[in-house]
N, C-alpha and C. Protein backbone atom coordinates (compact mmCIF):
# COMPACT_ATOMS: atom_id res chain seq x y z
N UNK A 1 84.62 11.06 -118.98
CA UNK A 1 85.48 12.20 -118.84
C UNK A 1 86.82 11.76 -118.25
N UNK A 2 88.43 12.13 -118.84
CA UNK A 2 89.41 11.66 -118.15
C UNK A 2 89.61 12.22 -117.12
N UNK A 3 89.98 11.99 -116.09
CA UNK A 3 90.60 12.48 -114.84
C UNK A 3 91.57 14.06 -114.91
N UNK A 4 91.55 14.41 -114.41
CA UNK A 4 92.42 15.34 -114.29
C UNK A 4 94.12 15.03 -114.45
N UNK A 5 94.52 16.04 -114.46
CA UNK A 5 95.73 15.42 -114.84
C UNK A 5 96.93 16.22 -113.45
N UNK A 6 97.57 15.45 -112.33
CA UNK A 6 97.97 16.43 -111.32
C UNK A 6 99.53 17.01 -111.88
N UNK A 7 100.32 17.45 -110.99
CA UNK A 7 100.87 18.68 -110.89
C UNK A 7 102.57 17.18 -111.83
N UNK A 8 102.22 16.61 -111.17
CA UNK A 8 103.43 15.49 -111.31
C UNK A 8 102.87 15.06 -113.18
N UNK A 9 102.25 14.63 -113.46
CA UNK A 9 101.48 13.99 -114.76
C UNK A 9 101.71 14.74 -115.50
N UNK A 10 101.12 16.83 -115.07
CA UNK A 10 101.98 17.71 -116.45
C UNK A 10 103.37 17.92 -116.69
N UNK A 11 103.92 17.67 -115.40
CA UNK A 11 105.39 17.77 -115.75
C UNK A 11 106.17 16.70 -116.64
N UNK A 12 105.90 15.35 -115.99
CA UNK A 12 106.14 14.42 -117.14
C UNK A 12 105.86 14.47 -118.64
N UNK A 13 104.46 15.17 -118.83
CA UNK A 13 104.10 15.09 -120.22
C UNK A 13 104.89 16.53 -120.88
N UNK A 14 105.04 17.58 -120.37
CA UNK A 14 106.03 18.25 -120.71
C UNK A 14 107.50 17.82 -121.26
N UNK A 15 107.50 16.94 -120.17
CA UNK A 15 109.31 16.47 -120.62
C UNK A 15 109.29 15.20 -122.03
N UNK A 16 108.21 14.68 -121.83
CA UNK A 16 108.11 13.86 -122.99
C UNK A 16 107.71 14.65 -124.29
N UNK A 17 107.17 15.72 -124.23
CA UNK A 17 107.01 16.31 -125.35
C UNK A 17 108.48 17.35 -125.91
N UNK A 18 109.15 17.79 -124.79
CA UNK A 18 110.51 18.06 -125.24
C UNK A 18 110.82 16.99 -125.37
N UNK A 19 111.34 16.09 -125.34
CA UNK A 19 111.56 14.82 -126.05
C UNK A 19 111.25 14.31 -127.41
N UNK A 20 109.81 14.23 -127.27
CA UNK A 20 109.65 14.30 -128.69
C UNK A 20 110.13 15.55 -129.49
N UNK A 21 109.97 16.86 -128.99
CA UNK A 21 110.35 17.48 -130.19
C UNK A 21 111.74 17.58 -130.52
N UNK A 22 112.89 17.22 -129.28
CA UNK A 22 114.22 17.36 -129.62
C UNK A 22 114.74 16.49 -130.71
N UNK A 23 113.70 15.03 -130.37
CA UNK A 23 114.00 13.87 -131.53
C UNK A 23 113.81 13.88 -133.09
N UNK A 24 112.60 15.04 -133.01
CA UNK A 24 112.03 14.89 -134.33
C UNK A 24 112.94 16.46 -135.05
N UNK A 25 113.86 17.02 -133.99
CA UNK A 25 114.90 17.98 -134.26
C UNK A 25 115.66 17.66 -135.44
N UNK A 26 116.32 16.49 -135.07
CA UNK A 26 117.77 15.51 -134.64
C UNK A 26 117.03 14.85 -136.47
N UNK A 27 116.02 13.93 -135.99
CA UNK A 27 115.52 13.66 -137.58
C UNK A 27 115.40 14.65 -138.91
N UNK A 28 114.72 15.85 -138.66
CA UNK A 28 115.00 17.01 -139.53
C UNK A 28 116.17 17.36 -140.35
N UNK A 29 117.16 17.09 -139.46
CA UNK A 29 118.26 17.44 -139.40
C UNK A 29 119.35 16.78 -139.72
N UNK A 30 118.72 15.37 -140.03
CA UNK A 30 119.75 13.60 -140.45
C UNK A 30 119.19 13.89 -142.10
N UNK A 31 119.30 14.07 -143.02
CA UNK A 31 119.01 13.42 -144.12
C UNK A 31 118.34 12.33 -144.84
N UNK A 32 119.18 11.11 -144.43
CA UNK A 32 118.73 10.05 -144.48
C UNK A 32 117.49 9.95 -143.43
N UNK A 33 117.70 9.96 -142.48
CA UNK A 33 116.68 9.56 -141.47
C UNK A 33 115.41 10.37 -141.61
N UNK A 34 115.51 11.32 -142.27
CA UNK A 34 114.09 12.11 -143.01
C UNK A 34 113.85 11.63 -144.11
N UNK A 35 114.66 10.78 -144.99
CA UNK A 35 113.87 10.58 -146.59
C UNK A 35 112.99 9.65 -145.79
N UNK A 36 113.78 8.14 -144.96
CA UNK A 36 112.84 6.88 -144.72
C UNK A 36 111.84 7.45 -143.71
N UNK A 37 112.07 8.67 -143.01
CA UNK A 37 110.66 9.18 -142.53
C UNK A 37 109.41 9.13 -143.26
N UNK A 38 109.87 9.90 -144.28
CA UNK A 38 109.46 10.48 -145.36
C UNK A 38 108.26 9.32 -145.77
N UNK A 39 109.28 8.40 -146.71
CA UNK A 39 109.21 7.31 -147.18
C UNK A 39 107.90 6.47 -146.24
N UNK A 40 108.36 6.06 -145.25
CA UNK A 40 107.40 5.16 -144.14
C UNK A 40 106.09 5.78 -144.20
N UNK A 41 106.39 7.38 -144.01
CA UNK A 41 105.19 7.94 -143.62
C UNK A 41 103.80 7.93 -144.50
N UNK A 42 104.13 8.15 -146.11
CA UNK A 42 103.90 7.47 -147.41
C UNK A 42 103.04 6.14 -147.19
N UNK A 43 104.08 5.14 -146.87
CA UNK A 43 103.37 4.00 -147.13
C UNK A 43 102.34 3.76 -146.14
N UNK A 44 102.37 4.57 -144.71
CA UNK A 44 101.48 4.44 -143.75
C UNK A 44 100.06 4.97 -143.98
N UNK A 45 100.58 6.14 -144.49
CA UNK A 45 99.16 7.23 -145.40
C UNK A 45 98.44 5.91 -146.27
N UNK A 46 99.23 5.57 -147.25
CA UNK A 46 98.56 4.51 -148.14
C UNK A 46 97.32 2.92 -147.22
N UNK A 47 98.44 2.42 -146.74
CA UNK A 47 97.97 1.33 -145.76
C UNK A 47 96.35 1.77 -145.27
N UNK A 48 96.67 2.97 -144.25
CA UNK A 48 95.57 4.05 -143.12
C UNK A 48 94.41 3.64 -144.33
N UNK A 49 94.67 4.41 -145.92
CA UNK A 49 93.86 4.63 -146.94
C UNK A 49 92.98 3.24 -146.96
N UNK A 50 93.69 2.29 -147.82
CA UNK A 50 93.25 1.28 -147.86
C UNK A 50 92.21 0.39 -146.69
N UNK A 51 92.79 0.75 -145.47
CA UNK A 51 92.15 0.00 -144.60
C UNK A 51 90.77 0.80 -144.16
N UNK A 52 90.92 1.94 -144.44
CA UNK A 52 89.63 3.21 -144.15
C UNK A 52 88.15 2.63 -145.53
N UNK A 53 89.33 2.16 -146.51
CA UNK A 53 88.24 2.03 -147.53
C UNK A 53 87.01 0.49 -147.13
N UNK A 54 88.16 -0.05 -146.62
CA UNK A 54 87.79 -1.26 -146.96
C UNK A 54 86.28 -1.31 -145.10
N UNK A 55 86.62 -0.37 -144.47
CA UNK A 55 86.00 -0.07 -143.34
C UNK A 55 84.74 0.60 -143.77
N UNK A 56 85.03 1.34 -144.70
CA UNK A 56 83.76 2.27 -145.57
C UNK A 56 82.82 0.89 -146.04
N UNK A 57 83.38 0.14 -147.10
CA UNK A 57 82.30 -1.02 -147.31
C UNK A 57 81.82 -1.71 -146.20
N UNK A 58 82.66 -2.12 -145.23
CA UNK A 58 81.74 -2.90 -144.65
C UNK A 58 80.51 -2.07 -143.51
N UNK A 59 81.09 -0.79 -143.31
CA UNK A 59 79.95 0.03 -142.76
C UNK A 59 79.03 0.23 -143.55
N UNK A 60 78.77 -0.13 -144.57
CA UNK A 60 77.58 0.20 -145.64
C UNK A 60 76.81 -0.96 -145.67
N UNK A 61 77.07 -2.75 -145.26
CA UNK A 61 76.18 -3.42 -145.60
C UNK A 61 75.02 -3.43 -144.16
N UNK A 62 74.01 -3.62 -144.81
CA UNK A 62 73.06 -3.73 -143.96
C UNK A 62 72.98 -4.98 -142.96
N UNK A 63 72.60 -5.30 -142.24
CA UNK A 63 72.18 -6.93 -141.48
C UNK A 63 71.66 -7.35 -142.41
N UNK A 64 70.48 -6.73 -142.93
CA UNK A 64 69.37 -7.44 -143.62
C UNK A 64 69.42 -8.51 -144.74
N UNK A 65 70.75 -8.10 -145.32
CA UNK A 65 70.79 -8.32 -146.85
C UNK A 65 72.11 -9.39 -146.33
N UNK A 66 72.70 -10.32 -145.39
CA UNK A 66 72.92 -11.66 -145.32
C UNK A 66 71.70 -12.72 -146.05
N UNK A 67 72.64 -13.32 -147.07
CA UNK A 67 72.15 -15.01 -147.75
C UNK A 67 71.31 -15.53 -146.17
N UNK A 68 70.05 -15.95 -146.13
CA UNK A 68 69.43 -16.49 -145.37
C UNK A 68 69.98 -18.15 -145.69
N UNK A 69 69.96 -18.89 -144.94
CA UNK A 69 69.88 -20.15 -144.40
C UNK A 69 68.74 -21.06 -145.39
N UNK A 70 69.02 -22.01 -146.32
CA UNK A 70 67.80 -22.81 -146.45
C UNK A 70 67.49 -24.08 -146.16
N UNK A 71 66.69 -24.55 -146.15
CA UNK A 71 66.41 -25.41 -145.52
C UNK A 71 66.67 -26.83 -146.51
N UNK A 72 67.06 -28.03 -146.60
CA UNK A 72 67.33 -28.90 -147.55
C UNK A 72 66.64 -30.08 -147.21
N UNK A 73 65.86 -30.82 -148.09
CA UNK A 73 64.83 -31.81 -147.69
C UNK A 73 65.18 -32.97 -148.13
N UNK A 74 65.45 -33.62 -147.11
CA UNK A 74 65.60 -34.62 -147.09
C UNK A 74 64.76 -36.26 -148.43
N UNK A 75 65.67 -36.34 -149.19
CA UNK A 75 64.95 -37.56 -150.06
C UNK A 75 65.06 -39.24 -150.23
């Protein structure tokens, strides 16, 4: 469970969240700086995708089904 959060900790996170939202104002509001938002955000979705998939296979193999070890005799 996290800690509580005191009287000083919400105020900070308040001001950082006006922060964030004044920034993401200011971006709205740039053109350019919203297409490559845009844009980044895209390729991040894609990346996230890919790497989720590739997390899906390997959560699917079993232990079991590793190539065992054989043994080679000596001649």
């Amino acid at each position: 469970m996290a800690p509580k959060m005191t009287a000083q900790d919400k105020k900070w996170q308040a001001e950082s969240d006006a922060d964030t939202l004044a920034q993401a104002d200011v971006i709205r509001k740039t053109p350019v700086r919203l297409k490559a938002a845009v844009k980044e955000a895209k390729t991040m979705a894609d990346d996230a995708k890919e790497r989720a998939t590739a997390m899906s296979k390997i959560a699917k193999i079993k232990r079991n089904t590793a190539k065992k070890a054989t043994k080679r005799s000596k001649k």
